[in-house]
C-alpha atoms as a PDB file:
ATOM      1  CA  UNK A   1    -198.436 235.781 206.682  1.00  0.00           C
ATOM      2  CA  UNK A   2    -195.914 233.325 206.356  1.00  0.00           C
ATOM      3  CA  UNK A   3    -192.615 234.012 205.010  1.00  0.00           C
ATOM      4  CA  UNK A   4    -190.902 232.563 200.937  1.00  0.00           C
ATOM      5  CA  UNK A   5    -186.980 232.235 202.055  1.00  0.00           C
ATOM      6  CA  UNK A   6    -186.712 232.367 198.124  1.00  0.00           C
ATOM      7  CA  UNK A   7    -189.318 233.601 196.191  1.00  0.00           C
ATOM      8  CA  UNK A   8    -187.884 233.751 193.059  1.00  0.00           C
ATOM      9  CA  UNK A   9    -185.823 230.668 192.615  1.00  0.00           C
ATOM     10  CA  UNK A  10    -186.657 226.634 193.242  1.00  0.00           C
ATOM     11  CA  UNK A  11    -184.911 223.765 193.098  1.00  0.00           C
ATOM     12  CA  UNK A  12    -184.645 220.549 191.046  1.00  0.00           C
ATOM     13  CA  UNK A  13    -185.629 217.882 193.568  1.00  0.00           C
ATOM     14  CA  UNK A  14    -182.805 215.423 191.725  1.00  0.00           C
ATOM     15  CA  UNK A  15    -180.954 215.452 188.662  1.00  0.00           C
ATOM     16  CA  UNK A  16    -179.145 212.085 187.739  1.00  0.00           C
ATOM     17  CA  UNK A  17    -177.437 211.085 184.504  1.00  0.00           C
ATOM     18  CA  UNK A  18    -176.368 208.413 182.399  1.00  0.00           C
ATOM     19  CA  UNK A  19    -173.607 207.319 180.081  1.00  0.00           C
ATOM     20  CA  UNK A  20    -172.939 205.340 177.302  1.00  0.00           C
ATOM     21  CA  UNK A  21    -169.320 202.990 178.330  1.00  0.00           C
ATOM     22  CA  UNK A  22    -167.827 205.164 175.188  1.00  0.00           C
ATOM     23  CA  UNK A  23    -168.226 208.563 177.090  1.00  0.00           C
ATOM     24  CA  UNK A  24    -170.157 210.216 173.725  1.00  0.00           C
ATOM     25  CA  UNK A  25    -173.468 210.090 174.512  1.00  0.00           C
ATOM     26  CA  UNK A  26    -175.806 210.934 177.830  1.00  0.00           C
ATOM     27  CA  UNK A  27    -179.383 209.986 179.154  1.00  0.00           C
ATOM     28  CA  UNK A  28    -180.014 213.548 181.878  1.00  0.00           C
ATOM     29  CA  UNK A  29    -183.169 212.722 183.888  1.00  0.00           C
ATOM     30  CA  UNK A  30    -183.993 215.654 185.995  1.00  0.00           C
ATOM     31  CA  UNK A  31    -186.932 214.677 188.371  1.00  0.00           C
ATOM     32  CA  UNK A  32    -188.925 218.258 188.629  1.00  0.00           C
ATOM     33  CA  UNK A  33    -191.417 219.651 191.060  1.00  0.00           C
ATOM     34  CA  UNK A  34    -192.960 222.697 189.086  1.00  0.00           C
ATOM     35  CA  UNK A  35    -194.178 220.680 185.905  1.00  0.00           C
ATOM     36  CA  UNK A  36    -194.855 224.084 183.900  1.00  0.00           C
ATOM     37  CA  UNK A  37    -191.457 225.148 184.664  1.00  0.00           C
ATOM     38  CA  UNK A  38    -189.961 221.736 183.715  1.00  0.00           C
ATOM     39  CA  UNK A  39    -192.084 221.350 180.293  1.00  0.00           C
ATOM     40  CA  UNK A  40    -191.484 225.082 178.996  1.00  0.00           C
ATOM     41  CA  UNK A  41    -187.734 223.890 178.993  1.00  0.00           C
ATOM     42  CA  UNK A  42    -188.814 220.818 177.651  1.00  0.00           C
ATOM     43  CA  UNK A  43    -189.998 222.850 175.082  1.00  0.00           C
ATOM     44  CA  UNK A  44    -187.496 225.168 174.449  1.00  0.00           C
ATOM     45  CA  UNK A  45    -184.216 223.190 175.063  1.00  0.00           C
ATOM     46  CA  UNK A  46    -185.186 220.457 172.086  1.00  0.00           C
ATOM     47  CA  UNK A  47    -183.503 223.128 170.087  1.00  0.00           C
ATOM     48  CA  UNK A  48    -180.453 222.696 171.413  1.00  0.00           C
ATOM     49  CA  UNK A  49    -177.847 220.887 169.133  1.00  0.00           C
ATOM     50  CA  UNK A  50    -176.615 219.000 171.779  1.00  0.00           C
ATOM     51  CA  UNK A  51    -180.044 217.492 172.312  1.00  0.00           C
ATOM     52  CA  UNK A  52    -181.419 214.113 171.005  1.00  0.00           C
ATOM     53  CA  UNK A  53    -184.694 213.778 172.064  1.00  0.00           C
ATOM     54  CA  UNK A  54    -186.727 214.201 175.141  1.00  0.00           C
ATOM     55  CA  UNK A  55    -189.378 212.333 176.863  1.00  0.00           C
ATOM     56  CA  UNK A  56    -191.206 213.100 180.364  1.00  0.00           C
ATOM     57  CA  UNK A  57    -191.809 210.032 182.244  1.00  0.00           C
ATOM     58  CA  UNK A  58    -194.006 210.715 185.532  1.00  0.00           C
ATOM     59  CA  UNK A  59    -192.371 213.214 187.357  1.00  0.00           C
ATOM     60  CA  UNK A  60    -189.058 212.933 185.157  1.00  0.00           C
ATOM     61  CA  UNK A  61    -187.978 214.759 182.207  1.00  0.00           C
ATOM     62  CA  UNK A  62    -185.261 212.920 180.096  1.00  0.00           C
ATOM     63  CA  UNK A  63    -182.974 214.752 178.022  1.00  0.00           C
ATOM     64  CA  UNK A  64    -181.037 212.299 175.476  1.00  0.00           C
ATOM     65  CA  UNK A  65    -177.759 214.093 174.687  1.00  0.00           C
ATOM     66  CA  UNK A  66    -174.165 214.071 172.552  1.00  0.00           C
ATOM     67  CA  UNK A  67    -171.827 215.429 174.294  1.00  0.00           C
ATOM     68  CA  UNK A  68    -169.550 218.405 172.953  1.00  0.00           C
ATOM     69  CA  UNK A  69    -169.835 222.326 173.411  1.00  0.00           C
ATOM     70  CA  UNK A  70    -171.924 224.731 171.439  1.00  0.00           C
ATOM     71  CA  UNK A  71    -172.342 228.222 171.461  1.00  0.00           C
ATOM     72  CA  UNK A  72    -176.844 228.702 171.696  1.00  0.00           C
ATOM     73  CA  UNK A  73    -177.953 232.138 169.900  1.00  0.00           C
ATOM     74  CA  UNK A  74    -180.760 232.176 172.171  1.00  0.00           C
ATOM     75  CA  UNK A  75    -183.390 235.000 171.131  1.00  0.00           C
ATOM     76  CA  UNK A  76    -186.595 235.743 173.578  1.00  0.00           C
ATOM     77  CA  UNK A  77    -189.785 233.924 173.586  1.00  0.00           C
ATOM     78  CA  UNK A  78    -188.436 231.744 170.212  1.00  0.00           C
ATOM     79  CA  UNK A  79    -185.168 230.244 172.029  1.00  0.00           C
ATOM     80  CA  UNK A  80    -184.703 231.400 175.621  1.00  0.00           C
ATOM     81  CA  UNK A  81    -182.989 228.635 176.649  1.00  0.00           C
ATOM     82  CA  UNK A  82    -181.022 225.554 176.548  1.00  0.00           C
ATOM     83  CA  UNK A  83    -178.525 223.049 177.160  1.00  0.00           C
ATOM     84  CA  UNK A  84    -174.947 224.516 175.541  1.00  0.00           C
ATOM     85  CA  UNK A  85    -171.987 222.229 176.729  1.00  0.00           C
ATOM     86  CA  UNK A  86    -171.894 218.055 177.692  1.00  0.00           C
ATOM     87  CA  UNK A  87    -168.963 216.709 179.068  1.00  0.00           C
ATOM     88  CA  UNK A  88    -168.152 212.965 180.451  1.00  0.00           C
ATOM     89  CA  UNK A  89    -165.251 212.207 182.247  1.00  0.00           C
ATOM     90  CA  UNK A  90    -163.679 208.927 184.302  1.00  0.00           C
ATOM     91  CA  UNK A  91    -166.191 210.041 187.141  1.00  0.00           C
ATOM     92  CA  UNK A  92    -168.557 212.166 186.049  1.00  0.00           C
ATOM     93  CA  UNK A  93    -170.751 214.426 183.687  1.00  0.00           C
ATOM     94  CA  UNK A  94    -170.767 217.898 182.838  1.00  0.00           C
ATOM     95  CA  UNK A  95    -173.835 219.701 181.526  1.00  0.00           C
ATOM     96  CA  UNK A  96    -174.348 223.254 181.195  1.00  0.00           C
ATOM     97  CA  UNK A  97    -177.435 225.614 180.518  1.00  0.00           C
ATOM     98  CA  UNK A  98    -177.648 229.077 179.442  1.00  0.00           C
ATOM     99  CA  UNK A  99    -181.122 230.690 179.747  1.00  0.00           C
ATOM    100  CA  UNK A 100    -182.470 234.573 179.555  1.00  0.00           C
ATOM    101  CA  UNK A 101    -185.208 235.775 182.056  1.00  0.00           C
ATOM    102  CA  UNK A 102    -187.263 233.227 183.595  1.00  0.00           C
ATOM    103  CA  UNK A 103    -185.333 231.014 181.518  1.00  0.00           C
ATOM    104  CA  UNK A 104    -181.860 232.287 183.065  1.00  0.00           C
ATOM    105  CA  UNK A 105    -183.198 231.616 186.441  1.00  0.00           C
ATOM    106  CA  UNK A 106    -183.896 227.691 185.674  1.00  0.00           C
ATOM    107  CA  UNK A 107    -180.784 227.119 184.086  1.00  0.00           C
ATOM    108  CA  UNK A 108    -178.826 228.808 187.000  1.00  0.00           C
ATOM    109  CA  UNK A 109    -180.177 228.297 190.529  1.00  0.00           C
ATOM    110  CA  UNK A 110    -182.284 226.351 190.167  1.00  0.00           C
ATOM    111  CA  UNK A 111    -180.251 223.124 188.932  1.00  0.00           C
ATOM    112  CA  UNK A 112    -177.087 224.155 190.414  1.00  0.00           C
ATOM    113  CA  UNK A 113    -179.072 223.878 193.471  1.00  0.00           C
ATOM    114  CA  UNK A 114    -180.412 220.357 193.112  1.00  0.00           C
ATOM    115  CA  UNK A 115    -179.998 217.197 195.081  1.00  0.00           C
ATOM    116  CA  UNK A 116    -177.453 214.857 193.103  1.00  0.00           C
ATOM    117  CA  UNK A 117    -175.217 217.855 192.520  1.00  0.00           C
ATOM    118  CA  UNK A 118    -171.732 217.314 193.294  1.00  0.00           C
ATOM    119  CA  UNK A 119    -170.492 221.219 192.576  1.00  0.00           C
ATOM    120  CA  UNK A 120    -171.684 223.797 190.003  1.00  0.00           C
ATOM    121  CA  UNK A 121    -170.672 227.344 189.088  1.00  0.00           C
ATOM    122  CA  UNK A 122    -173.520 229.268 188.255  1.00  0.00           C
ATOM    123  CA  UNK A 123    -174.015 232.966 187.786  1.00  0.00           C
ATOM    124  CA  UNK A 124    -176.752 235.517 189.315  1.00  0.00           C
ATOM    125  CA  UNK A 125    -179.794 235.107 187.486  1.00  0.00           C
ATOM    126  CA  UNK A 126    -183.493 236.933 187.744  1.00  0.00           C
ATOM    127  CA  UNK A 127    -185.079 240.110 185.390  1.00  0.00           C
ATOM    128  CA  UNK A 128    -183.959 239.913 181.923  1.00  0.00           C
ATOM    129  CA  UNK A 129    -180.582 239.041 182.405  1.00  0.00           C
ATOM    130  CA  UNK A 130    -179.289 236.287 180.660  1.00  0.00           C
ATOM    131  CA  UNK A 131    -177.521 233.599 182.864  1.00  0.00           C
ATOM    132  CA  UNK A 132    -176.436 229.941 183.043  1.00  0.00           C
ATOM    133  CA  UNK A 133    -174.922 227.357 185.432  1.00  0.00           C
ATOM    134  CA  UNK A 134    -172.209 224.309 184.694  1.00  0.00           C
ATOM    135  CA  UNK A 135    -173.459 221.351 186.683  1.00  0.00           C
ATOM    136  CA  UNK A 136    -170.994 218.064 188.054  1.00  0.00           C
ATOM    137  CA  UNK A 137    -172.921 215.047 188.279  1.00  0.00           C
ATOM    138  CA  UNK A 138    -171.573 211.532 188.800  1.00  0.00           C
ATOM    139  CA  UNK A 139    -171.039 209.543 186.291  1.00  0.00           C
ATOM    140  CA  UNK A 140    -173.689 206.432 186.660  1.00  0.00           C
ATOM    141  CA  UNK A 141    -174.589 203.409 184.397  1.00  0.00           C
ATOM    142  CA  UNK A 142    -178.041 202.390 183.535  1.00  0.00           C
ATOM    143  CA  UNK A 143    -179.062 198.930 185.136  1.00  0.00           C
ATOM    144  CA  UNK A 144    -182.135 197.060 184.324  1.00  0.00           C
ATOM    145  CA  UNK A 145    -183.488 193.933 186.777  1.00  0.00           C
ATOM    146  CA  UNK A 146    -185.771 191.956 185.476  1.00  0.00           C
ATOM    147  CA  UNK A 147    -188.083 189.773 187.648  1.00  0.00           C
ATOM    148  CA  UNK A 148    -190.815 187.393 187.225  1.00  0.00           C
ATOM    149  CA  UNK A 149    -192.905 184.222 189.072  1.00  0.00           C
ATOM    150  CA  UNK A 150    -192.580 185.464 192.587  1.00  0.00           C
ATOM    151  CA  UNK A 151    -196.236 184.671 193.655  1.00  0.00           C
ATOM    152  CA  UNK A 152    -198.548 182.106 193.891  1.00  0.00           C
ATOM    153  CA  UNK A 153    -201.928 181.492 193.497  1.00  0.00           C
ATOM    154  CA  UNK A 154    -202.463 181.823 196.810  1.00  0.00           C
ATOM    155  CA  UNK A 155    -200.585 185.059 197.773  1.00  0.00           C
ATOM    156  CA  UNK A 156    -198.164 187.640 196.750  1.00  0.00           C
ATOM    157  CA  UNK A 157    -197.687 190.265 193.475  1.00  0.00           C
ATOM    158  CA  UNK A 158    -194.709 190.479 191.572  1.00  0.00           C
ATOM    159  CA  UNK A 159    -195.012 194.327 190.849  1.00  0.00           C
ATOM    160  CA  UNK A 160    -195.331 195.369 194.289  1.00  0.00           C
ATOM    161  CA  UNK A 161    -191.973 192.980 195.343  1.00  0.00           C
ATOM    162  CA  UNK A 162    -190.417 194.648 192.619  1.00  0.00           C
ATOM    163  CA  UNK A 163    -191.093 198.259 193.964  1.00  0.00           C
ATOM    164  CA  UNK A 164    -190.551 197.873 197.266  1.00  0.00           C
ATOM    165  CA  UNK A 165    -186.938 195.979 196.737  1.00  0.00           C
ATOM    166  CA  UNK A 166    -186.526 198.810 193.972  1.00  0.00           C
ATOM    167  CA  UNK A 167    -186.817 201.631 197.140  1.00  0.00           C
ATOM    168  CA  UNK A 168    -184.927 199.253 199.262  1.00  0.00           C
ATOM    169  CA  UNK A 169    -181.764 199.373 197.936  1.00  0.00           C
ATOM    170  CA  UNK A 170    -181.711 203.080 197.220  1.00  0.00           C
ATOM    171  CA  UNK A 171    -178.472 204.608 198.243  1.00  0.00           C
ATOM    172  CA  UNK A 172    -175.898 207.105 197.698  1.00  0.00           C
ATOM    173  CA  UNK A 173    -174.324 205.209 194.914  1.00  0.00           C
ATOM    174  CA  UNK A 174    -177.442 204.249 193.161  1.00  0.00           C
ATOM    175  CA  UNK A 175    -181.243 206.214 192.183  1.00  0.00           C
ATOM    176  CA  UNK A 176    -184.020 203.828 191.643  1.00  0.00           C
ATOM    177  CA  UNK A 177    -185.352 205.627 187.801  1.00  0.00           C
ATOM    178  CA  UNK A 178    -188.389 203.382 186.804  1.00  0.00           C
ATOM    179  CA  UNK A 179    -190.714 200.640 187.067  1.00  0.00           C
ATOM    180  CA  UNK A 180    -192.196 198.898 184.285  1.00  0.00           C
ATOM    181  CA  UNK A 181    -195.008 196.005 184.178  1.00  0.00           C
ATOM    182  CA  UNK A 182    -194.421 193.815 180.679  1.00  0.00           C
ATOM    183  CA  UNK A 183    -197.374 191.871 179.114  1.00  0.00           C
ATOM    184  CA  UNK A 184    -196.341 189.015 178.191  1.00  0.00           C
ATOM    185  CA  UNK A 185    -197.786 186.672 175.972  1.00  0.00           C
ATOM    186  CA  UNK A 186    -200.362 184.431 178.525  1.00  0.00           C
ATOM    187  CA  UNK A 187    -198.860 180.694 178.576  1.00  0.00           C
ATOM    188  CA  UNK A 188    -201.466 178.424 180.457  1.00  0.00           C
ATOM    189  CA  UNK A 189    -198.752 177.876 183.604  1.00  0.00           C
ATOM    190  CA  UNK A 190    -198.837 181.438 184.380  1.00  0.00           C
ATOM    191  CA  UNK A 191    -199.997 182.751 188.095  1.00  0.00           C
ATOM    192  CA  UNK A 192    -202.928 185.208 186.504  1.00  0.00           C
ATOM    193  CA  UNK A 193    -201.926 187.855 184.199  1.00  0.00           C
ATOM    194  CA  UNK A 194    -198.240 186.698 183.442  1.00  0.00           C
ATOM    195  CA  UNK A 195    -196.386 189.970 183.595  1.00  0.00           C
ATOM    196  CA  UNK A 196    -192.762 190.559 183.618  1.00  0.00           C
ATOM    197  CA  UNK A 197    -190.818 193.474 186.090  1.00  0.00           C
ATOM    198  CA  UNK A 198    -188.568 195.529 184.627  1.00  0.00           C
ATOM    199  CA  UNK A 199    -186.687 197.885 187.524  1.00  0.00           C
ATOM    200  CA  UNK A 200    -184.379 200.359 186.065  1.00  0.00           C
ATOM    201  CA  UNK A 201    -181.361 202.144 187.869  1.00  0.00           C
ATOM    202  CA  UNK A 202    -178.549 205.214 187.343  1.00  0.00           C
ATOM    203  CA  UNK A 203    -175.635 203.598 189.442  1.00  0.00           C
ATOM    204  CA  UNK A 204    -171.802 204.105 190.219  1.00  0.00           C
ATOM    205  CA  UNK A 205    -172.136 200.431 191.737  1.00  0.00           C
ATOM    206  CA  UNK A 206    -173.801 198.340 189.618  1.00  0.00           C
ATOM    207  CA  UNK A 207    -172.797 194.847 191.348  1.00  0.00           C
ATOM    208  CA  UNK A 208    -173.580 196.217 194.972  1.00  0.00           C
ATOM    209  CA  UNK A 209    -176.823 196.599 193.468  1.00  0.00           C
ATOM    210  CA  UNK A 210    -177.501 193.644 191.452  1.00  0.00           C
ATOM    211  CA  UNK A 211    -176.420 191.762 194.644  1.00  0.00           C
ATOM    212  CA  UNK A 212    -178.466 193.453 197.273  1.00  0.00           C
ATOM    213  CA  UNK A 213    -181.510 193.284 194.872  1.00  0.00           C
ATOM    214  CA  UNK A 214    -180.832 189.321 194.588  1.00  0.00           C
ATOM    215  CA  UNK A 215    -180.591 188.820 198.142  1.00  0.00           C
ATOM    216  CA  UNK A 216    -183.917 190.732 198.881  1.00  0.00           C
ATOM    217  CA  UNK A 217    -185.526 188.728 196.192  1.00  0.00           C
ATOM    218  CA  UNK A 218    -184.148 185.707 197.482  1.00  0.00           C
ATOM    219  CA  UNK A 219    -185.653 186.477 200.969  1.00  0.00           C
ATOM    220  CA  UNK A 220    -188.954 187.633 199.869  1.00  0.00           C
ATOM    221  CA  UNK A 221    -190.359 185.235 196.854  1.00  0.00           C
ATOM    222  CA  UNK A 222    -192.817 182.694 197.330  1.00  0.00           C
ATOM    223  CA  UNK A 223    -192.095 180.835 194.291  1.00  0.00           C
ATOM    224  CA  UNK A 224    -189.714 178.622 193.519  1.00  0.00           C
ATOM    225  CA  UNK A 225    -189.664 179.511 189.774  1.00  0.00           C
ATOM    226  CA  UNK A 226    -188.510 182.735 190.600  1.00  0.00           C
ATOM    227  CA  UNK A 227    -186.043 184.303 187.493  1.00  0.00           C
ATOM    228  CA  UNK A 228    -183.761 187.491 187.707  1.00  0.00           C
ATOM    229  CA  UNK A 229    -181.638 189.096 185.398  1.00  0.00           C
ATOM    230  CA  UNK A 230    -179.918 191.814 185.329  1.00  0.00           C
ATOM    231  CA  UNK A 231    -178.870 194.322 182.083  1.00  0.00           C
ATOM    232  CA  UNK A 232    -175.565 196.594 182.039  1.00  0.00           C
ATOM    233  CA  UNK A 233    -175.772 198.858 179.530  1.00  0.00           C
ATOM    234  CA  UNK A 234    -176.486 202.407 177.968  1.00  0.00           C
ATOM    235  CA  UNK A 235    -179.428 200.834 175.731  1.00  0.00           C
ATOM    236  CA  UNK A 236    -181.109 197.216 176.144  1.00  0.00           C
ATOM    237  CA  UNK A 237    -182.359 197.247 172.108  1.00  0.00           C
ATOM    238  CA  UNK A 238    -180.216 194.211 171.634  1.00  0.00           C
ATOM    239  CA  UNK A 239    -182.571 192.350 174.058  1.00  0.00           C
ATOM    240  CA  UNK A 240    -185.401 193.306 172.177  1.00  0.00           C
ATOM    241  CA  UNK A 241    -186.217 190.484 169.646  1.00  0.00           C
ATOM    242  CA  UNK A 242    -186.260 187.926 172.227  1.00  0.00           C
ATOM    243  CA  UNK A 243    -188.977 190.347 174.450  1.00  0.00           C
ATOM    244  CA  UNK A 244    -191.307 190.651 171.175  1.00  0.00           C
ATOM    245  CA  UNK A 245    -191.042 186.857 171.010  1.00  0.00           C
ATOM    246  CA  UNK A 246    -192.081 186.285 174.696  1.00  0.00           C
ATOM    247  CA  UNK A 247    -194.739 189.140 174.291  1.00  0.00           C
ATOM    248  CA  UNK A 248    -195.687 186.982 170.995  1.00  0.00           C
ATOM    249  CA  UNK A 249    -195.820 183.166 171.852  1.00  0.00           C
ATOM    250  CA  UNK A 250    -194.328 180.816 174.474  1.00  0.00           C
ATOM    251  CA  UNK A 251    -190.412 180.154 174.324  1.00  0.00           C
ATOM    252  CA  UNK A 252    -188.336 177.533 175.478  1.00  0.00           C
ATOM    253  CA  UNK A 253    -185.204 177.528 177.634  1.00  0.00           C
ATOM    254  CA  UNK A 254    -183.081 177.294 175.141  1.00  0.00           C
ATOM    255  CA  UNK A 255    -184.186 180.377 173.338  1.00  0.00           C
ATOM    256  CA  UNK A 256    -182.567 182.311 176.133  1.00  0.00           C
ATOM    257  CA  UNK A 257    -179.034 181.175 175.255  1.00  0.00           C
ATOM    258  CA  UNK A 258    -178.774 183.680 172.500  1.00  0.00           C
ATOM    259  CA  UNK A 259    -179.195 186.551 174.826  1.00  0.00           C
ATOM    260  CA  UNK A 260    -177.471 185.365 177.562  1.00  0.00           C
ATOM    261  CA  UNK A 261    -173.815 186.609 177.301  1.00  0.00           C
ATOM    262  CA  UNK A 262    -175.879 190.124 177.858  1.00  0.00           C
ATOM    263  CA  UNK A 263    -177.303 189.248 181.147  1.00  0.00           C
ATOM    264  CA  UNK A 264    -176.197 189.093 184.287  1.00  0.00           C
ATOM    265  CA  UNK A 265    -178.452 186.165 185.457  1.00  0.00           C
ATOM    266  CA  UNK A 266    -179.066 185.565 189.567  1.00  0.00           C
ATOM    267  CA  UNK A 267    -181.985 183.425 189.415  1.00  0.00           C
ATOM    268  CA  UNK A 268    -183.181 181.203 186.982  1.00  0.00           C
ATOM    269  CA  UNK A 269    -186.189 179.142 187.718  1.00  0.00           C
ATOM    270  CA  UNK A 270    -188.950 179.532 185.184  1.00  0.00           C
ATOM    271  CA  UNK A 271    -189.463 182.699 185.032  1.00  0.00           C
ATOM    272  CA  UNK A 272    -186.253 183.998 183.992  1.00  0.00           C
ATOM    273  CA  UNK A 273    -187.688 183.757 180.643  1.00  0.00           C
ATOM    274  CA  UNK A 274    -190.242 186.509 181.384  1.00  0.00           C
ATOM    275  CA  UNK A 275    -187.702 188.480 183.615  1.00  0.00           C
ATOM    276  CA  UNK A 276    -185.421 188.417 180.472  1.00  0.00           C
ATOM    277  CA  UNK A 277    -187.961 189.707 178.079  1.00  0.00           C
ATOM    278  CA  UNK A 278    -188.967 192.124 180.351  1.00  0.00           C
ATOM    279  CA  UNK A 279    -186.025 193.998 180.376  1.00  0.00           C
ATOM    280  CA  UNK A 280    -185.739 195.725 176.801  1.00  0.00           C
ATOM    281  CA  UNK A 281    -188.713 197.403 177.648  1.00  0.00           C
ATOM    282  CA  UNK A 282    -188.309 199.395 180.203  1.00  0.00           C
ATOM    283  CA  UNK A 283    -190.036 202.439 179.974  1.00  0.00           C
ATOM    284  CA  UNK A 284    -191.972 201.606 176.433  1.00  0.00           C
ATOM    285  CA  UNK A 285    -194.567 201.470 178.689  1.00  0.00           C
ATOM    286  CA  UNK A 286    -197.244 201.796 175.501  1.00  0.00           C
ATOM    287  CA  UNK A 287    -195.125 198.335 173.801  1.00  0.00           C
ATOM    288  CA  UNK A 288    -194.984 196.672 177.489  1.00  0.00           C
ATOM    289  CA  UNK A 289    -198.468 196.870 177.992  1.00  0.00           C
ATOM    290  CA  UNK A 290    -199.488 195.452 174.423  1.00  0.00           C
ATOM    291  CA  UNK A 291    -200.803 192.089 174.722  1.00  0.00           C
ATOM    292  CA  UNK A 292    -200.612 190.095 171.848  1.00  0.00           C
ATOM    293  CA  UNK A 293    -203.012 186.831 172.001  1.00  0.00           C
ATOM    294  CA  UNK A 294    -201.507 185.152 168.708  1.00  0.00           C
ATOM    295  CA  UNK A 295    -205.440 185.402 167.721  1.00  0.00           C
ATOM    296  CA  UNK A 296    -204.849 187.789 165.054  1.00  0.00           C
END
């Protein structure tokens, strides 16, 4: 029979988080490997004060948070659990959990334990006892790349160039989040389906990225109307009228002007207006995959 080193405790494969460039709020995505485990906190730590909203995305669970400190009155089976302090600093974010049980175990160990951890104190957990850890985390921003007209009729696909330069320039300094395929609305110059790429990252060096990811696009496109752009930013809402117009009808050149003071732009042949558009909608994957015809 072959031997559990810990039986009673996992750990979080990663947990990364975002902040907003005022310090007051926090995107936590903790990337789990028990899903019942992950979704009973789900659950339970919505009732947190400190928590926003939460949404699991593949393997992901993301907790949208304010930051401050809170005291939980956490009772058994109704609120077991939760997220009770957020903290952002220069370099990095703070979060703690308090949990009882089961619950204790998952807010203790088990995240102090997980990869992307830079320290935590945590307390001994398991039975009924209640228990809780404070987790350091580096402070990243969000970055979204946007990509479009890499292939041609002949060969290529946008959405796998996009993934595999995504993994590529993985690193210390930066976690590769998401990967989103935009509808956009089907102009007759288009390759076949006329999609847009929207990559999204947690980084502490957002140019290193942007400029690795250019040069790897630069290397491996076969178009020449290859666009990329690339998004700063906590939120990309402010991008969002221009993607519903893209997703709505064709758009001109000079369209893009509005939005461009947001945008980092390192290529811009004709499809930087779909690489643009794609951007705001990373991870909406229900709005990104809407195709509007302009039939009805």
């Amino acid at each position: 029979m072959e031997n559990i080193s810990e039986p009673y405790a996992i750990s979080y494969p990663d947990i990364t988080a975002v902040a907003d460039s005022e310090g007051t709020a926090v995107e936590l995505i903790e990337t789990f490997d028990c899903v019942g485990g992950a979704l009973w906190a789900g659950h339970h730590y919505r009732k947190s004060p400190l928590v926003r909203d939460i949404r699991v995305l593949g393997n992901t669970q993301r907790f949208l948070l304010d930051t401050g400190c809170v005291d939980l009155e956490l009772v058994g089976s109704h609120f077991p659990a939760g997220i009770s302090a957020v903290e952002v600093t220069e370099d990095t974010i703070g979060i703690s959990y308090r949990g009882m049980g089961g619950g204790g175990v998952g807010a203790s160990v088990c995240r102090a334990t997980a990869h992307g951890v830079l320290r935590a104190d945590t307390d001994p957990s398991g039975g009924g006892r209640e228990a809780g850890s404070r987790i350091w985390l580096p402070r990243r921003e969000r970055v979204v790349i946007g990509i479009d007209d890499t292939d041609t009729p002949e060969e290529g696909a946008t959405w796998t160039l996009a993934h595999n330069i995504s993994r590529a320039v993985e690193d210390k300094a930066t976690r590769y989040l998401s990967h989103t395929i935009v509808q956009l609305f089907p102009v007759p110059y288009r390759t076949k389906n006329c999609v847009g790429l929207a990559c999204e990252f947690a980084t502490t060096d957002a140019e290193g990225l942007i400029t690795r990811f250019a040069a790897l696009l630069e290397k491996y496109t076969l178009s020449e109307d290859t666009g990329m752009a690339a998004f700063r930013g906590f939120d990309p809402a402010p991008l969002r009228p221009f993607g519903w117009a893209v997703k709505r009808g064709e758009v001109s050149r000079s369209d893009l002007d509005a939005i461009r003071p947001l945008l980092d732009i390192r290529m811009e042949g004709r499809g930087i207006i779909g690489a643009a558009a794609a951007i705001p909608f990373a991870t909406r994957y229900k709005e990104a995959l809407e195709l509007c015809t302009g039939d009805g």
